[in-house]
Protein backbone atom coordinates (compact mmCIF):
# COMPACT_ATOMS: atom_id res chain seq x y z
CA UNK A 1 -8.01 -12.14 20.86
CA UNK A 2 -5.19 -14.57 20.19
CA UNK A 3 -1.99 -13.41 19.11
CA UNK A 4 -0.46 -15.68 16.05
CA UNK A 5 3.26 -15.80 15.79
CA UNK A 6 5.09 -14.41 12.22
CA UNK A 7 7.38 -16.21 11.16
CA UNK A 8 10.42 -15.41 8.47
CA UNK A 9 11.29 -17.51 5.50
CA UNK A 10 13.52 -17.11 2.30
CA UNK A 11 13.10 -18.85 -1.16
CA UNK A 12 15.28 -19.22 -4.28
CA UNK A 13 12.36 -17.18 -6.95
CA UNK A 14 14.08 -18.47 -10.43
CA UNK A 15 17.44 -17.35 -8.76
CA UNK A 16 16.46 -14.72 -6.47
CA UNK A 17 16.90 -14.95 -2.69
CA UNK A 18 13.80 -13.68 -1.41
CA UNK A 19 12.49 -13.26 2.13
CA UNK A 20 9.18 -13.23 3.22
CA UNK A 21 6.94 -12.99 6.57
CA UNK A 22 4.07 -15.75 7.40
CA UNK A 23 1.52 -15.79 9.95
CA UNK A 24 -1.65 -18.16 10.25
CA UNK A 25 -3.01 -21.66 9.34
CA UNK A 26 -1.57 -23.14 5.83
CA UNK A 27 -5.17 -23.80 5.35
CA UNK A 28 -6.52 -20.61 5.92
CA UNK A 29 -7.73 -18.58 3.04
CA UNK A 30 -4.97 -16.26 2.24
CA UNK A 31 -4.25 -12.50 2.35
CA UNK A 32 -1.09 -11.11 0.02
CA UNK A 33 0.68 -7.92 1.39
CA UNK A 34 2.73 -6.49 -1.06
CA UNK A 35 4.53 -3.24 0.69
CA UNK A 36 4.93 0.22 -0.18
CA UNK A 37 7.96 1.86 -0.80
CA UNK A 38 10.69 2.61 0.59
CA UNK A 39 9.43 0.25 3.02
CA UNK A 40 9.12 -4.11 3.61
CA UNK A 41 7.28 -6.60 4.84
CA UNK A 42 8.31 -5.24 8.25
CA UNK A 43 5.29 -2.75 7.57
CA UNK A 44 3.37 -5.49 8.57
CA UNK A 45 4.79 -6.91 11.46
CA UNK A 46 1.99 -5.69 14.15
CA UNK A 47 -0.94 -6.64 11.47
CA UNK A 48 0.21 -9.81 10.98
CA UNK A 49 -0.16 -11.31 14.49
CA UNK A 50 -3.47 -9.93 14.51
CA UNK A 51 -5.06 -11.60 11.67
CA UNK A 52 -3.01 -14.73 11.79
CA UNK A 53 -6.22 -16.36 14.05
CA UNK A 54 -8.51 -16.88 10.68
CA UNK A 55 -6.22 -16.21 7.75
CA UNK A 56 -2.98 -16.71 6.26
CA UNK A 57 -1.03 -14.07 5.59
CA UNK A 58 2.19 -13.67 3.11
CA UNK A 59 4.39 -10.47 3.48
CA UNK A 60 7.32 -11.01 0.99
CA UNK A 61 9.97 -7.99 0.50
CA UNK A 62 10.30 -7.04 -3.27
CA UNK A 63 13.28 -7.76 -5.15
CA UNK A 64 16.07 -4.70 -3.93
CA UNK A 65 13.92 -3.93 -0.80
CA UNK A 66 14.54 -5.20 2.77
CA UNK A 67 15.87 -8.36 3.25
CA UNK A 68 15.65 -9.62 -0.52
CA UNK A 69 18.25 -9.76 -3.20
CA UNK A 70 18.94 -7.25 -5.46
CA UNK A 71 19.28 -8.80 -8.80
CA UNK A 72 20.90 -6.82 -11.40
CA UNK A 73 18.90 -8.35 -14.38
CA UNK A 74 15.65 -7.60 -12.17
CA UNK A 75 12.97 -4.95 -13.80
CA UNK A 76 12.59 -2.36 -11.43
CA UNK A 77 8.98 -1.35 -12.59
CA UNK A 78 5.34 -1.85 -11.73
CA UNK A 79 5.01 -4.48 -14.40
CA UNK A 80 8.37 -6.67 -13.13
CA UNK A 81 7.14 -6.53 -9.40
CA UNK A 82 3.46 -7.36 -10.65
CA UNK A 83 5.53 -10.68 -12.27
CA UNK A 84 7.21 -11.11 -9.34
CA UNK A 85 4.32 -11.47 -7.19
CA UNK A 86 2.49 -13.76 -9.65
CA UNK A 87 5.75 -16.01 -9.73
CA UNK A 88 5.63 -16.05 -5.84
CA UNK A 89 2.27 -16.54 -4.93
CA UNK A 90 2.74 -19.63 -8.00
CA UNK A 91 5.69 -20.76 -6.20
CA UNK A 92 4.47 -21.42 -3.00
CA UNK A 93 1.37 -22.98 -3.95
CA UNK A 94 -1.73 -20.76 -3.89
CA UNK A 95 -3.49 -20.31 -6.32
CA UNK A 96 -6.45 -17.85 -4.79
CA UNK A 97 -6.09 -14.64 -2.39
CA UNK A 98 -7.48 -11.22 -0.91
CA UNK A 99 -4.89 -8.36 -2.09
CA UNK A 100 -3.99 -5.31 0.58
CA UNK A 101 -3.16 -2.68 -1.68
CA UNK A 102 -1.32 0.49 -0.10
CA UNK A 103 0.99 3.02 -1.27
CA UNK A 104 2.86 1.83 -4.64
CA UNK A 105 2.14 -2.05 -3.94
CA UNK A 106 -1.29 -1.16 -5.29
CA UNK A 107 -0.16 -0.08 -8.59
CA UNK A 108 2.00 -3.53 -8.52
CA UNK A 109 -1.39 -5.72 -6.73
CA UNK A 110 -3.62 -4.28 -9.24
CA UNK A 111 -1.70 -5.07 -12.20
CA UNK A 112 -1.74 -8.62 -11.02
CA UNK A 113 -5.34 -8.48 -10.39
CA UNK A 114 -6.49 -7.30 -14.19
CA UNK A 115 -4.45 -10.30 -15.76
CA UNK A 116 -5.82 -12.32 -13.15
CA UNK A 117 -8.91 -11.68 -11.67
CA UNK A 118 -9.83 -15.48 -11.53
CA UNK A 119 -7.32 -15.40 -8.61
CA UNK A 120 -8.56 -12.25 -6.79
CA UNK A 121 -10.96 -13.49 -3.73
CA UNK A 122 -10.67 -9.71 -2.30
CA UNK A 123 -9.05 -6.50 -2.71
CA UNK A 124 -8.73 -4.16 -0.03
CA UNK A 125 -7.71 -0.72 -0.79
CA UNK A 126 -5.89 2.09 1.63
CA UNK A 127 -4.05 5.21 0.43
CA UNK A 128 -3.08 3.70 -3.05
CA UNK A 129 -1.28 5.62 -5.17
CA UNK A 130 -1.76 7.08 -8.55
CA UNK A 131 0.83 8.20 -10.98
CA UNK A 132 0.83 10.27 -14.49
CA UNK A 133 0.41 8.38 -16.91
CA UNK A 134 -2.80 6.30 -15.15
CA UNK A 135 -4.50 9.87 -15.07
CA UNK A 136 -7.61 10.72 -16.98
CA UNK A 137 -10.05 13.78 -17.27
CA UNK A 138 -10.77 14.17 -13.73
CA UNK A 139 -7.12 15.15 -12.94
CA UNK A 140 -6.54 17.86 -16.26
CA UNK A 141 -6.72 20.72 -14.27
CA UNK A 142 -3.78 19.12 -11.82
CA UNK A 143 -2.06 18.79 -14.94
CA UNK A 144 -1.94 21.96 -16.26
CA UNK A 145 -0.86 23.14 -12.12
CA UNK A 146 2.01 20.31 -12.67
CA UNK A 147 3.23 21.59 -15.98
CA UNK A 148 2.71 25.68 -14.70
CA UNK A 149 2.55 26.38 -11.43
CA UNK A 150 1.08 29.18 -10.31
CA UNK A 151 -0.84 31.61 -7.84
CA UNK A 152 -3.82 32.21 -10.50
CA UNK A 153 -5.91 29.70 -10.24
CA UNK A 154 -5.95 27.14 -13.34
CA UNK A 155 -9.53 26.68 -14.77
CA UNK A 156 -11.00 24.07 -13.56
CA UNK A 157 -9.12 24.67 -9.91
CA UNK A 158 -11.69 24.08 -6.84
CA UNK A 159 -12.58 26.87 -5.42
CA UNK A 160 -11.86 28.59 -2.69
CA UNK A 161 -15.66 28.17 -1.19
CA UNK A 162 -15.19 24.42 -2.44
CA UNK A 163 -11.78 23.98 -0.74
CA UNK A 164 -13.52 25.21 2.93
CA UNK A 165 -16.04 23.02 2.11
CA UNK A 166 -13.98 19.96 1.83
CA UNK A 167 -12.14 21.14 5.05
CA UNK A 168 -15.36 21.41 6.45
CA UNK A 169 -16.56 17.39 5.79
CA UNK A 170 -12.78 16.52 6.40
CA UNK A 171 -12.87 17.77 10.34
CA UNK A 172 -16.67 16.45 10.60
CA UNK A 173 -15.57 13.23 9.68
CA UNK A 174 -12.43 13.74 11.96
CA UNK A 175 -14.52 14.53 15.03
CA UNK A 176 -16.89 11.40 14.16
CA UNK A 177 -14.38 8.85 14.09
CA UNK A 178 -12.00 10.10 16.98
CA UNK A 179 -14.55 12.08 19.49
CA UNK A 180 -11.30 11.92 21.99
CA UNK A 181 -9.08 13.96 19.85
CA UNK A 182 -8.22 17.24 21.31
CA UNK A 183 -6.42 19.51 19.85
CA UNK A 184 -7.93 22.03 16.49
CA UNK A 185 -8.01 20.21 13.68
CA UNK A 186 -5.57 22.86 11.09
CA UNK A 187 -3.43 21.57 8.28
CA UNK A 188 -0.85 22.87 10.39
CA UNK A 189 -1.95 20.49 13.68
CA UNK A 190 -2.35 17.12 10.82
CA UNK A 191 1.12 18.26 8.93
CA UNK A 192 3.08 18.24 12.64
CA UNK A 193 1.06 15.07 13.40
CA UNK A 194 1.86 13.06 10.37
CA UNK A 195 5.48 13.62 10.29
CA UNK A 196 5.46 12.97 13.73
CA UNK A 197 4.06 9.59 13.39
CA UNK A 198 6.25 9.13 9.98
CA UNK A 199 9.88 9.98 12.46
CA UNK A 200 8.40 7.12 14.82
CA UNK A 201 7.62 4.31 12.74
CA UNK A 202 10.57 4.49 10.44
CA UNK A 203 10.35 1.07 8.73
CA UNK A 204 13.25 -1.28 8.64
C-alpha cells in the first residue's frame, strides 16, 4: 500500500490563523476530520498517510487547540466550532465531504451535518460523545444516578444478571475480533490497558 505524504498549511479564517493537515489528490473526494478534545489534527497523523492513496483528507485544529489561534471573540461551543468548520470547508473550496466523527468533534460534525445534509457524502461514526442536555428517555435512569448517587439501585438500573450478560457478549466479541489476545479479559485487565495506551499516545 502506498504511503501519501501530509502536509501542513495555515489560513487567515475571517481573521483567524488556522492550521490544518492535508494528505491526498485535490481531486479526490474528500474526508473532514474534525478532532476530539483536548487533542489536534495530530490525532490523525498515522491515518492520514494511509488513506491519502484514494481520498483527500483535511485535518484542521479548532480555534484555541494545537497549532491554531486563540481568538478572544471566538465562541467556544459546539455551535461556534460547527460554524467554524462550515466557514473552512467554504473557504477552501469544497463544497461536498464524508465526516469522521469521534469524541466531541461529533457533537461539532453533526451539527454541521443537520443544517447541511446536502453536503454530507458520508458520516462515519467512532466513540462519539453524548452530553446532558442531548439525552432522552433511554438515559432517565442515568439521570436520576447523576443527580443521587447511590449503592441502591435506581429503578430502571440494569441488573445485575443483565450487567454479566453484557460482560458476557463484551468478551465474546473481544475473543472474536482479537483471537491472539492473551491475557483474562476483567475490567481491571481493559482499565490498566486503556490508560496504558492513553500515557503512550499523548497527543501533541
Amino acid at each position: 500500500m502506498p504511503v501519501c505524504p501530509v502536509t501542513h498549511h495555515r489560513l487567515d479564517l475571517d481573521g483567524i490563523d488556522v492550521f490544518y493537515r492535508a494528505a491526498g489528490p485535490q481531486d479526490a473526494p474528500v474526508v473532514l476530520l474534525p478532532h476530539g478534545y483536548p487533542c489536534s489534527s495530530y490525532e490523525f497523523r498515522d491515518l492520514m498517510p494511509l488513506l491519502a492513496d484514494r481520498w483527500r483528507l483535511l485535518a484542521p485544529d479548532f480555534p484555541g487547540c494545537g497549532y491554531s489561534a486563540t481568538p478572544d471573540d471566538f465562541t467556544y461551543d459546539f455551535d461556534g466550532y460547527a460554524d467554524f468548520l462550515e466557514r473552512f470547508t467554504r473557504h477552501l473550496g469544497i463544497e461536498r465531504f464524508a465526516l469522521y466523527l469521534h469524541d466531541f468533534g461529533s457533537q461539532i460534525g453533526l451539527r454541521l451535518a443537520i443544517a447541511q445534509p446536502q453536503r454530507i457524502t458520508a458520516l462515519i461514526v467512532q466513540n462519539g460523545d453524548i452530553y446532558e442536555d442531548q439525552l432522552g428517555p433511554k438515559y432517565a435512569a442515568l439521570q436520576r444516578f447523576f443527580a443521587n448517587p447511590t449503592r441502591r439501585r435506581a429503578p430502571g438500573w440494569p441488573t445485575r444478571s443483565a450487567s454479566k450478560a453484557s460482560r458476557r457478549s463484551f468478551s465474546t466479541k473481544w475473543s472474536r475480533n482479537w483471537p491472539n489476545a492473551s491475557r483474562r479479559i476483567s475490567g481491571t485487565c481493559i482499565g490498566r490497558s486503556c490508560r496504558r495506551a492513553a500515557r503512550k499516545s499523548r497527543c501533541r
